[in-house]
C-alpha atoms as a PDB file:
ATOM      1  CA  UNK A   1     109.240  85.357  90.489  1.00  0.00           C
ATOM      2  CA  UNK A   2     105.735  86.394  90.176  1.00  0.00           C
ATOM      3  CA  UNK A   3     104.844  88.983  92.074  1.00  0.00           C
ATOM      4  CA  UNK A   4     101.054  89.151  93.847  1.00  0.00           C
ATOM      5  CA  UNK A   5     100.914  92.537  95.467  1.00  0.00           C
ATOM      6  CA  UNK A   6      97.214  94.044  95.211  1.00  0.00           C
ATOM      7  CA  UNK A   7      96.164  90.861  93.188  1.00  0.00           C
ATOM      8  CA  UNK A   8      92.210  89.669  93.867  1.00  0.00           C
ATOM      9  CA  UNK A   9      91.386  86.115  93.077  1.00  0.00           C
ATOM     10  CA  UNK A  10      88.304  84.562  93.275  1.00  0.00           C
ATOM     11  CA  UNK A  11      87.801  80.396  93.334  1.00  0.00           C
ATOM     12  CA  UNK A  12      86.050  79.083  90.113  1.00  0.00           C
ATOM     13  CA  UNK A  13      86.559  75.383  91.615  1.00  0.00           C
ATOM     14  CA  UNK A  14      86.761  73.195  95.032  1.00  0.00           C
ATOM     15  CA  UNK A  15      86.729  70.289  96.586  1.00  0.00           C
ATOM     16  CA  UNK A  16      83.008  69.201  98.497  1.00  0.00           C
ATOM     17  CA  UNK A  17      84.528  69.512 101.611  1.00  0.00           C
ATOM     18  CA  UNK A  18      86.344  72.867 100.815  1.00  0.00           C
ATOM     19  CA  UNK A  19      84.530  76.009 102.797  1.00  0.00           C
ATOM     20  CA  UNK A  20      85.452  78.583  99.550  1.00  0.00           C
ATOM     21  CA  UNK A  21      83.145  79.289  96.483  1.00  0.00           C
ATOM     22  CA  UNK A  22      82.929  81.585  94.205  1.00  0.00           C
ATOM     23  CA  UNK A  23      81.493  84.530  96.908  1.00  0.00           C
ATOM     24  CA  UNK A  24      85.112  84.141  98.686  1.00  0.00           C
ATOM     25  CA  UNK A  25      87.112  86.838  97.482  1.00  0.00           C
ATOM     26  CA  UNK A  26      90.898  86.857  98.553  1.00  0.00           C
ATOM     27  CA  UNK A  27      93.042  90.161  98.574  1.00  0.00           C
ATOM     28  CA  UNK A  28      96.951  89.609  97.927  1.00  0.00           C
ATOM     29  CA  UNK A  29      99.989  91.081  99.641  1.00  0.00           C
ATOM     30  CA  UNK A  30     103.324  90.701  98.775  1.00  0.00           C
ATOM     31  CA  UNK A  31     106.469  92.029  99.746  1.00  0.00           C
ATOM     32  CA  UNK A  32     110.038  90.474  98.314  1.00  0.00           C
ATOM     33  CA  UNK A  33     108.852  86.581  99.021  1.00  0.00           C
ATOM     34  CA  UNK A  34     106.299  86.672 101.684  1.00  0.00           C
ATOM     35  CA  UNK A  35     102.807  86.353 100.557  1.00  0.00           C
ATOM     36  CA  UNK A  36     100.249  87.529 102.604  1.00  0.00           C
ATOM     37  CA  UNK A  37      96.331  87.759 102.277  1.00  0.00           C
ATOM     38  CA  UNK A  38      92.624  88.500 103.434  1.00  0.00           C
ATOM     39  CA  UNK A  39      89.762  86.790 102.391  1.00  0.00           C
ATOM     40  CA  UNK A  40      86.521  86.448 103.471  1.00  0.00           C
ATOM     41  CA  UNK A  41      82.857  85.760 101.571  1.00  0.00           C
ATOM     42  CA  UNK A  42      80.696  82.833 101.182  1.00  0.00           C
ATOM     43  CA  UNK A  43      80.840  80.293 103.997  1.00  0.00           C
ATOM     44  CA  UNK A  44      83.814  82.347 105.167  1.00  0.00           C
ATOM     45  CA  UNK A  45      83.187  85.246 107.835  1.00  0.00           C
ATOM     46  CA  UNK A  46      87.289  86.322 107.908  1.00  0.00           C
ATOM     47  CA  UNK A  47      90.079  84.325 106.620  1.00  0.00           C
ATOM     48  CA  UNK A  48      93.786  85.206 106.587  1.00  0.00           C
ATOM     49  CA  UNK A  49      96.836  83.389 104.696  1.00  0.00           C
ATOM     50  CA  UNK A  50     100.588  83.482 105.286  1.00  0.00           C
ATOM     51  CA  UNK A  51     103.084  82.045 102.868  1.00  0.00           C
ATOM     52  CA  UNK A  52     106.537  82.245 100.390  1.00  0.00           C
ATOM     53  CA  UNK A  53     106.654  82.659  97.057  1.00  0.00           C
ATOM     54  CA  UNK A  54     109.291  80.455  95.135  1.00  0.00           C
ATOM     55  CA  UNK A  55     111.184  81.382  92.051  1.00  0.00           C
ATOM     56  CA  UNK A  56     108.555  79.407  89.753  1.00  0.00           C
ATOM     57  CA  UNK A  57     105.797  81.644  91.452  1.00  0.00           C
ATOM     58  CA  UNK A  58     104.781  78.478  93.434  1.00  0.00           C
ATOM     59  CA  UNK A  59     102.999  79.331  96.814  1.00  0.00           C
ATOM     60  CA  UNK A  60     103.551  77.653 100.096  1.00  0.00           C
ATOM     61  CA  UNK A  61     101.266  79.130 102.642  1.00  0.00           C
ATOM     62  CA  UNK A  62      99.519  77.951 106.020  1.00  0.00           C
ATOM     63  CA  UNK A  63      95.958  79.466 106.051  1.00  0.00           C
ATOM     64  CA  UNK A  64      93.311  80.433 109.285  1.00  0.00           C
ATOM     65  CA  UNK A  65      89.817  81.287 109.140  1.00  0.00           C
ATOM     66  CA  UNK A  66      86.422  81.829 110.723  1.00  0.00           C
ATOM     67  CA  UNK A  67      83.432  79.790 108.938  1.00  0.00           C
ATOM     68  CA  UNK A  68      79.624  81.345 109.236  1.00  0.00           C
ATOM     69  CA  UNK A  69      79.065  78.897 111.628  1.00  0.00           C
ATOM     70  CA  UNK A  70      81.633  80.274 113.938  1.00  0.00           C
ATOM     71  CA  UNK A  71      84.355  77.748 113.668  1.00  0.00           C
ATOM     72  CA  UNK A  72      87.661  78.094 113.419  1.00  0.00           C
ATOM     73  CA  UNK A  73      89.379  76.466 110.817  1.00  0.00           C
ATOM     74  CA  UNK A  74      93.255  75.832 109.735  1.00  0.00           C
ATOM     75  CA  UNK A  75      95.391  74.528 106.736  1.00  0.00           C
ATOM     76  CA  UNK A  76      98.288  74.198 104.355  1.00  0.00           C
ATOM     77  CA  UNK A  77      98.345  74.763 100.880  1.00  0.00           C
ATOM     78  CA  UNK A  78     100.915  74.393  98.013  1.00  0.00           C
ATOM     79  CA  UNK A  79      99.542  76.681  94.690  1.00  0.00           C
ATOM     80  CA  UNK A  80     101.094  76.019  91.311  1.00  0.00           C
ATOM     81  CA  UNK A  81     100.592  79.275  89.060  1.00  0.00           C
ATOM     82  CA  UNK A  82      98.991  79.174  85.408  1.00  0.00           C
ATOM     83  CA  UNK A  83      99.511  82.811  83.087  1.00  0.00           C
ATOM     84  CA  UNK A  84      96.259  82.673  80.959  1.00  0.00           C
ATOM     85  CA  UNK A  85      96.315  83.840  77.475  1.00  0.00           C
ATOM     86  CA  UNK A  86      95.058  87.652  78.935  1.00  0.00           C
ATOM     87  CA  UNK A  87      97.648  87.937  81.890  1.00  0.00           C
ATOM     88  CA  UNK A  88      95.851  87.272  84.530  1.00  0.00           C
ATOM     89  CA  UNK A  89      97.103  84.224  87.123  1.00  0.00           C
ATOM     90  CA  UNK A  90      95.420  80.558  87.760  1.00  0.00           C
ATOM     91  CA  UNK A  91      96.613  78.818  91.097  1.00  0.00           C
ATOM     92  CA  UNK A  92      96.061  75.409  90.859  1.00  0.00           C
ATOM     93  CA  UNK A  93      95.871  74.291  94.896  1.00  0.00           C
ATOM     94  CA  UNK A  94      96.684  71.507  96.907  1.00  0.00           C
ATOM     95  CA  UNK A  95      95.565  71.876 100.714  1.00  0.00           C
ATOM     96  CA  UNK A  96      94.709  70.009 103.529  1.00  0.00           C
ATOM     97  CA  UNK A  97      92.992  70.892 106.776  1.00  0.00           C
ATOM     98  CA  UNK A  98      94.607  70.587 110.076  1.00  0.00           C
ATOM     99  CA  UNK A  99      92.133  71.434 112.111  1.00  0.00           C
ATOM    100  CA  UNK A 100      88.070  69.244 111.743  1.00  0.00           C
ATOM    101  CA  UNK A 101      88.856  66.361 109.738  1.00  0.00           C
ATOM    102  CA  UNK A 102      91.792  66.211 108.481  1.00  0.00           C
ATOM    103  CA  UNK A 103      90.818  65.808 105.045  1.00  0.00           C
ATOM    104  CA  UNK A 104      92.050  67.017 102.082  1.00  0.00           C
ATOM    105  CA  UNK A 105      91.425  68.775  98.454  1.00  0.00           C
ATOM    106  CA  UNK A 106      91.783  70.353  95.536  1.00  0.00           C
ATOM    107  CA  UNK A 107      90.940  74.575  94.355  1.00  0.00           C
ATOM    108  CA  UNK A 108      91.700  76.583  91.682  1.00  0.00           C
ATOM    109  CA  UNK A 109      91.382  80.266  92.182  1.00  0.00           C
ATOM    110  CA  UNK A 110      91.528  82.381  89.479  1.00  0.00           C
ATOM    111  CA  UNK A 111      92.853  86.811  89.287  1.00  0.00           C
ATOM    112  CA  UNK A 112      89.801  88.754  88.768  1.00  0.00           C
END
């Protein structure tokens, strides 16, 4: 299992109607399988995520923030983890809103 404790990642891709960019910053807790996180920057005022970590390093996490414009927005995501060549982890992302439209999209955030 990968383990994300004190991991940063930053996205370097998203969807149009995705609310991160590459301002967001998100700050990784883990401990055993539950995944926790903080992330704010960008569009995003304060975000927090919630989720379990599989054996494959996969990520399963619901997700609740506040945009600049002082909504408040939900979601689930499903992350798929890349190694790079240096170390460092890619999270390929698969979310959806469920709050606004219901829409969904596509991230990859990337360990700074």
């Amino acid at each position: 299992m990968i383990n994300y404790n004190n991991k940063t990642f930053a996205p370097v891709q998203n969807s149009h109607n995705g609310e991160t960019s590459s301002q967001t910053r998100f700050h990784y807790k883990q401990t055993g399988n539950i995944l926790t996180a903080y992330y704010e920057g960008g569009k995003i005022s304060a975000g927090h995520l919630i989720g379990l970590v599989g054996e494959e390093g996969e990520i399963d996490m619901r997700y609740h923030q506040v945009n600049t414009e002082g909504q408040i927005m939900t979601g689930i995501c499903q992350s798929k983890p890349e190694i790079l060549e240096n170390g460092k982890i890619r999270l390929h992302e698969q979310w959806q809103w469920t709050s606004g439209d219901l829409s969904q999209g596509q991230s990859i955030i990337e360990e700074l």
